[in-house]
Protein backbone atom coordinates (compact mmCIF):
# COMPACT_ATOMS: atom_id res chain seq x y z
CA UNK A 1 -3.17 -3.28 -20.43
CA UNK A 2 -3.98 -3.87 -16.78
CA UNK A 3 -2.13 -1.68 -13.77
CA UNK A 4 -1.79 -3.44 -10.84
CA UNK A 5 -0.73 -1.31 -7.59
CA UNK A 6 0.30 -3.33 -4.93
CA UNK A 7 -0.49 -0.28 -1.56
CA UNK A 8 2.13 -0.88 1.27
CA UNK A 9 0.35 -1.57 4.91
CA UNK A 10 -0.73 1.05 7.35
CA UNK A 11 1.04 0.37 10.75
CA UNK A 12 -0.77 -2.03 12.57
CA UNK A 13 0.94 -1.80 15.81
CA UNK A 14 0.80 1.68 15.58
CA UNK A 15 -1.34 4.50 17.87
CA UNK A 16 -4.20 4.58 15.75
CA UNK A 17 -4.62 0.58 15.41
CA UNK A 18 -4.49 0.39 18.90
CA UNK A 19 -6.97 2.68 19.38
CA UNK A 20 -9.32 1.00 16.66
CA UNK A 21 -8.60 -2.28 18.45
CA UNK A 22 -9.28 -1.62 21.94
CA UNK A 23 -12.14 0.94 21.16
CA UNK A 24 -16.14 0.51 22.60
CA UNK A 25 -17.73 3.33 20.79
CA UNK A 26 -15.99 3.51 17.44
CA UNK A 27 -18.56 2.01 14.64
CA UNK A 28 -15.44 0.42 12.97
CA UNK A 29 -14.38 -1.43 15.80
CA UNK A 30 -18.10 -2.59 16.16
CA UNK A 31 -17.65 -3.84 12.41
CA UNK A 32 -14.50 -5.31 12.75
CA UNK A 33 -16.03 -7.27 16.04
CA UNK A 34 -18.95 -8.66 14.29
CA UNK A 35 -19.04 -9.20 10.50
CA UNK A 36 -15.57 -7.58 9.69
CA UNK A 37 -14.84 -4.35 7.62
CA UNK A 38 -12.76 -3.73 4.21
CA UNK A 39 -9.02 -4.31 4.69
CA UNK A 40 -9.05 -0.54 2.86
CA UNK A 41 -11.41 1.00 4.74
CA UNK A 42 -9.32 0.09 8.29
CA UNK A 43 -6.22 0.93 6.98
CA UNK A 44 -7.31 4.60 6.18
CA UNK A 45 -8.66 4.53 9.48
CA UNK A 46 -5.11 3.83 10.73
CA UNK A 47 -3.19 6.14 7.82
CA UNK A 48 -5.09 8.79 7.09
CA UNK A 49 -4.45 10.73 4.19
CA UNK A 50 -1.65 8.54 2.70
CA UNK A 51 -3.57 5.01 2.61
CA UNK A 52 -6.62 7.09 1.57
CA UNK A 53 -5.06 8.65 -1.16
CA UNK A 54 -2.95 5.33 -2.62
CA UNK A 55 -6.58 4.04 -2.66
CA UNK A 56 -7.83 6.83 -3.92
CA UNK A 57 -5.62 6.71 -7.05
CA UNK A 58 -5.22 2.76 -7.60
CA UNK A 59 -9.11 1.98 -7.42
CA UNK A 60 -8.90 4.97 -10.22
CA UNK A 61 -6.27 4.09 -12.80
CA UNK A 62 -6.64 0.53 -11.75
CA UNK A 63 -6.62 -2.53 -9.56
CA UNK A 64 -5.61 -2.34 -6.09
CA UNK A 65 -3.74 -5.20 -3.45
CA UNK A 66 -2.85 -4.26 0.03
CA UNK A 67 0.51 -5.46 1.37
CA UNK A 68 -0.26 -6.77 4.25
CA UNK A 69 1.63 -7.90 7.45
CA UNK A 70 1.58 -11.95 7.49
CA UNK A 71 -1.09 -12.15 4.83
CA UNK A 72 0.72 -11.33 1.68
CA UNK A 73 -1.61 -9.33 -0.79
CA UNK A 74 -4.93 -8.61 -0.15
CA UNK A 75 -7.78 -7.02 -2.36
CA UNK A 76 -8.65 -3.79 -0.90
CA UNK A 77 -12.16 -4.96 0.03
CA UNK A 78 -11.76 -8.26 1.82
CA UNK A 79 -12.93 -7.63 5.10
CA UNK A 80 -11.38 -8.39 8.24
CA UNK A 81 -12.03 -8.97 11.50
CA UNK A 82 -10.33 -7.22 14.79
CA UNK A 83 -8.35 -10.59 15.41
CA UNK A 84 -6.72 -10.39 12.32
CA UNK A 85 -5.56 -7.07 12.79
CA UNK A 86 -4.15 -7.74 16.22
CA UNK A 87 -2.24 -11.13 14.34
CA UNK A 88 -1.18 -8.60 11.59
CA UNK A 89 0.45 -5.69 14.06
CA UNK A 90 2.54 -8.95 15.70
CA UNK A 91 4.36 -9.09 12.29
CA UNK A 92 7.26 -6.51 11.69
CA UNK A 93 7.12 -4.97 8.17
CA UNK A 94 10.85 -6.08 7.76
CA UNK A 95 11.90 -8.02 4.60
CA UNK A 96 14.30 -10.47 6.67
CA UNK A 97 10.79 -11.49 8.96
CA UNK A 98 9.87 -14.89 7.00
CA UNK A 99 6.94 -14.41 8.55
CA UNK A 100 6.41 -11.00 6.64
CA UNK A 101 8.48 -12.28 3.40
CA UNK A 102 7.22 -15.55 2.74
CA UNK A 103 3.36 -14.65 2.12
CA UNK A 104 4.24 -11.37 0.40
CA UNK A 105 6.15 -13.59 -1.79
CA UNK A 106 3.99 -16.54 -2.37
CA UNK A 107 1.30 -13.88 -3.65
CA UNK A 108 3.60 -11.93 -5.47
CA UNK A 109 4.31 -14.67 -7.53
CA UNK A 110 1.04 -16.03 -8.02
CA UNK A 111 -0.36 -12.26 -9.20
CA UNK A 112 3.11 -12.04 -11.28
CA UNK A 113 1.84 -15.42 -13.48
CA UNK A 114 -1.30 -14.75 -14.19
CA UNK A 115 -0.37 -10.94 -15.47
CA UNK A 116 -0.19 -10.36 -19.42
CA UNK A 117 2.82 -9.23 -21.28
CA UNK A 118 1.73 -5.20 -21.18
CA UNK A 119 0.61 -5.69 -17.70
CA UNK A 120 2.21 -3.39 -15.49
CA UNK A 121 2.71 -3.51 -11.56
CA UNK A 122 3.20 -0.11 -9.56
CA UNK A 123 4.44 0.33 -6.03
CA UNK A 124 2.52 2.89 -4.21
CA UNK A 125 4.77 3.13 -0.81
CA UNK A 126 7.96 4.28 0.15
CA UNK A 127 10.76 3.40 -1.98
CA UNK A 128 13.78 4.45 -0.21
CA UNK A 129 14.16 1.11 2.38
CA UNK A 130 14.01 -2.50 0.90
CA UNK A 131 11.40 -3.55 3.25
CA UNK A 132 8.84 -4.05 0.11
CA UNK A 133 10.99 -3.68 -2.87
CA UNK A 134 13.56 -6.14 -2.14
CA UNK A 135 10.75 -9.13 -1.56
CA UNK A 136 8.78 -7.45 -4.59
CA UNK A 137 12.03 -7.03 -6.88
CA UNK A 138 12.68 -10.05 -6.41
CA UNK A 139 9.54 -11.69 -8.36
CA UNK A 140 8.93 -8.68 -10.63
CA UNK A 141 12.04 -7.38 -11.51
CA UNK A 142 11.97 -4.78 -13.85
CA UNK A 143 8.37 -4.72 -14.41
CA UNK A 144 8.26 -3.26 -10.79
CA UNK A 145 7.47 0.14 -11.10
CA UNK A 146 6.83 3.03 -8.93
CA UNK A 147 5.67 7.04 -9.47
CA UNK A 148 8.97 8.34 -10.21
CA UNK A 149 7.76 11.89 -8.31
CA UNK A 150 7.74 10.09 -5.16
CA UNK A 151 11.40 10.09 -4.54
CA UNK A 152 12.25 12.40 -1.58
CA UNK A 153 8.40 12.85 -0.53
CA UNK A 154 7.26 12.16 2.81
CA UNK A 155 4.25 10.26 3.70
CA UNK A 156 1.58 13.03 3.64
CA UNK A 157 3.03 14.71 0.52
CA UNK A 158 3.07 11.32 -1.58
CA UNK A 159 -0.72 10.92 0.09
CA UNK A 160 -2.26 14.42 -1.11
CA UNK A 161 -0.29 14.06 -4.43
CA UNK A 162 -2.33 10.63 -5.26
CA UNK A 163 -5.41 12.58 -3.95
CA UNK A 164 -4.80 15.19 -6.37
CA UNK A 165 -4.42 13.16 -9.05
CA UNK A 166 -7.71 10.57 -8.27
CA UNK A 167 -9.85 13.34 -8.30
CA UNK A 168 -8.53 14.99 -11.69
CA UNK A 169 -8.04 12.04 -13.66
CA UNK A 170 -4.30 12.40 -14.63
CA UNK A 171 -2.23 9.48 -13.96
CA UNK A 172 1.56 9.64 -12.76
CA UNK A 173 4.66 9.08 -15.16
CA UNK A 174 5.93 5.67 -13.10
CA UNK A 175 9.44 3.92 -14.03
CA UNK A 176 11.21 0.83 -12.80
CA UNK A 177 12.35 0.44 -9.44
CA UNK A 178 15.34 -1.61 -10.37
CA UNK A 179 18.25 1.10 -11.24
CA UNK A 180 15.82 4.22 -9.78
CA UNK A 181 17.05 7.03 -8.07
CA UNK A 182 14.49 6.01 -4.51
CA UNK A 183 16.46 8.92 -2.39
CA UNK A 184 16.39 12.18 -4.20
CA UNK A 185 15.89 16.14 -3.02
CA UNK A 186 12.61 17.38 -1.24
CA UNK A 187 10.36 18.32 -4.03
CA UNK A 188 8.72 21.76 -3.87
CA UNK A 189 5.64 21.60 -2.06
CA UNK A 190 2.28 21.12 -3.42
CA UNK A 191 0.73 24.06 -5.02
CA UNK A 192 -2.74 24.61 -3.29
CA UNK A 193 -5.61 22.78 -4.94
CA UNK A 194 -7.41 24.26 -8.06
């Protein structure tokens, strides 16, 4: 059995793209100038702790696809180049932008026919809009999961929880999407590190 994680975008028109992009003594930017850098590797640049710790956990219990803004999915370690993070931060994360829909979509469905019957497909982003689930729902359906301990987490919690559980090996108890509660209390916070 195969998990597939399908990681939802860091901001690309947001403060710390910007900075990335306009940038003359970062070593990234000089990467993503030249030869290009992993698609992961920039976007944990841009997130921080979150990105880094839904790549963290889906490299470890799994395989990992970026959603990304215009391009659909993208493996984690397809590189890319400064221009096509400027094209990506010109494309709202919105599920009613075709132009964010349509190639989320097309490779949705192409990963969803070449999965096996036990295959399984987790969500590692925020659950509570329909931004990604309702374009993602709408090819997996109930085999779109997500960690069911997300609900009512914020960004930085989900991101040190994934972190946490990378490092020590023990995978999250996920459940469908479809029929979820996505909006639930404020878990306690994290207990500190062992």
């Amino acid at each position: 059995m195969l998990t597939v994680f399908l990681l939802s975008p860091a901001s690309c028109a947001g403060t710390r793209a910007q900075l990335l992009i306009k940038s003359q003594t970062s070593p990234l930017t000089a990467r993503l100038t030249n030869g290009g850098a992993p698609l992961g590797e920039v976007f944990t640049f841009m997130s921080s702790l979150y990105f880094r710790g839904k790549l963290a956990y889906a490299t470890r219990f799994g395989r990992a696809f970026v959603i990304t803004p215009g391009r659909g999915l993208l493996p984690a370690d397809v590189l890319i180049r400064v221009d096509d993070l400027r094209k990506m931060a010109t494309v709202p994360v919105d599920e009613t932008e075709p132009a964010f829909r349509e190639p989320l979509v097309r490779d949705a469905t192409a990963l969803h026919r070449g999965l096996a019957p036990d295959d399984r497909v987790v969500l590692l982003g925020s659950v509570a809009t329909d931004k990604y689930v309702g374009p993602l729902l709408d090819v997996f359906g109930d085999r779109l999961l997500f960690p069911a301990t997300f609900a009512g987490r914020g960004d930085m919690s989900r991101g040190g929880l994934l972190l946490r559980c990378a490092r020590t090996g023990t995978p999250l108890d996920c459940v469908p999407v479809r029929g979820a509660v996505r909006h639930g209390p404020k878990p306690p916070k994290l207990p500190p590190p062992a």
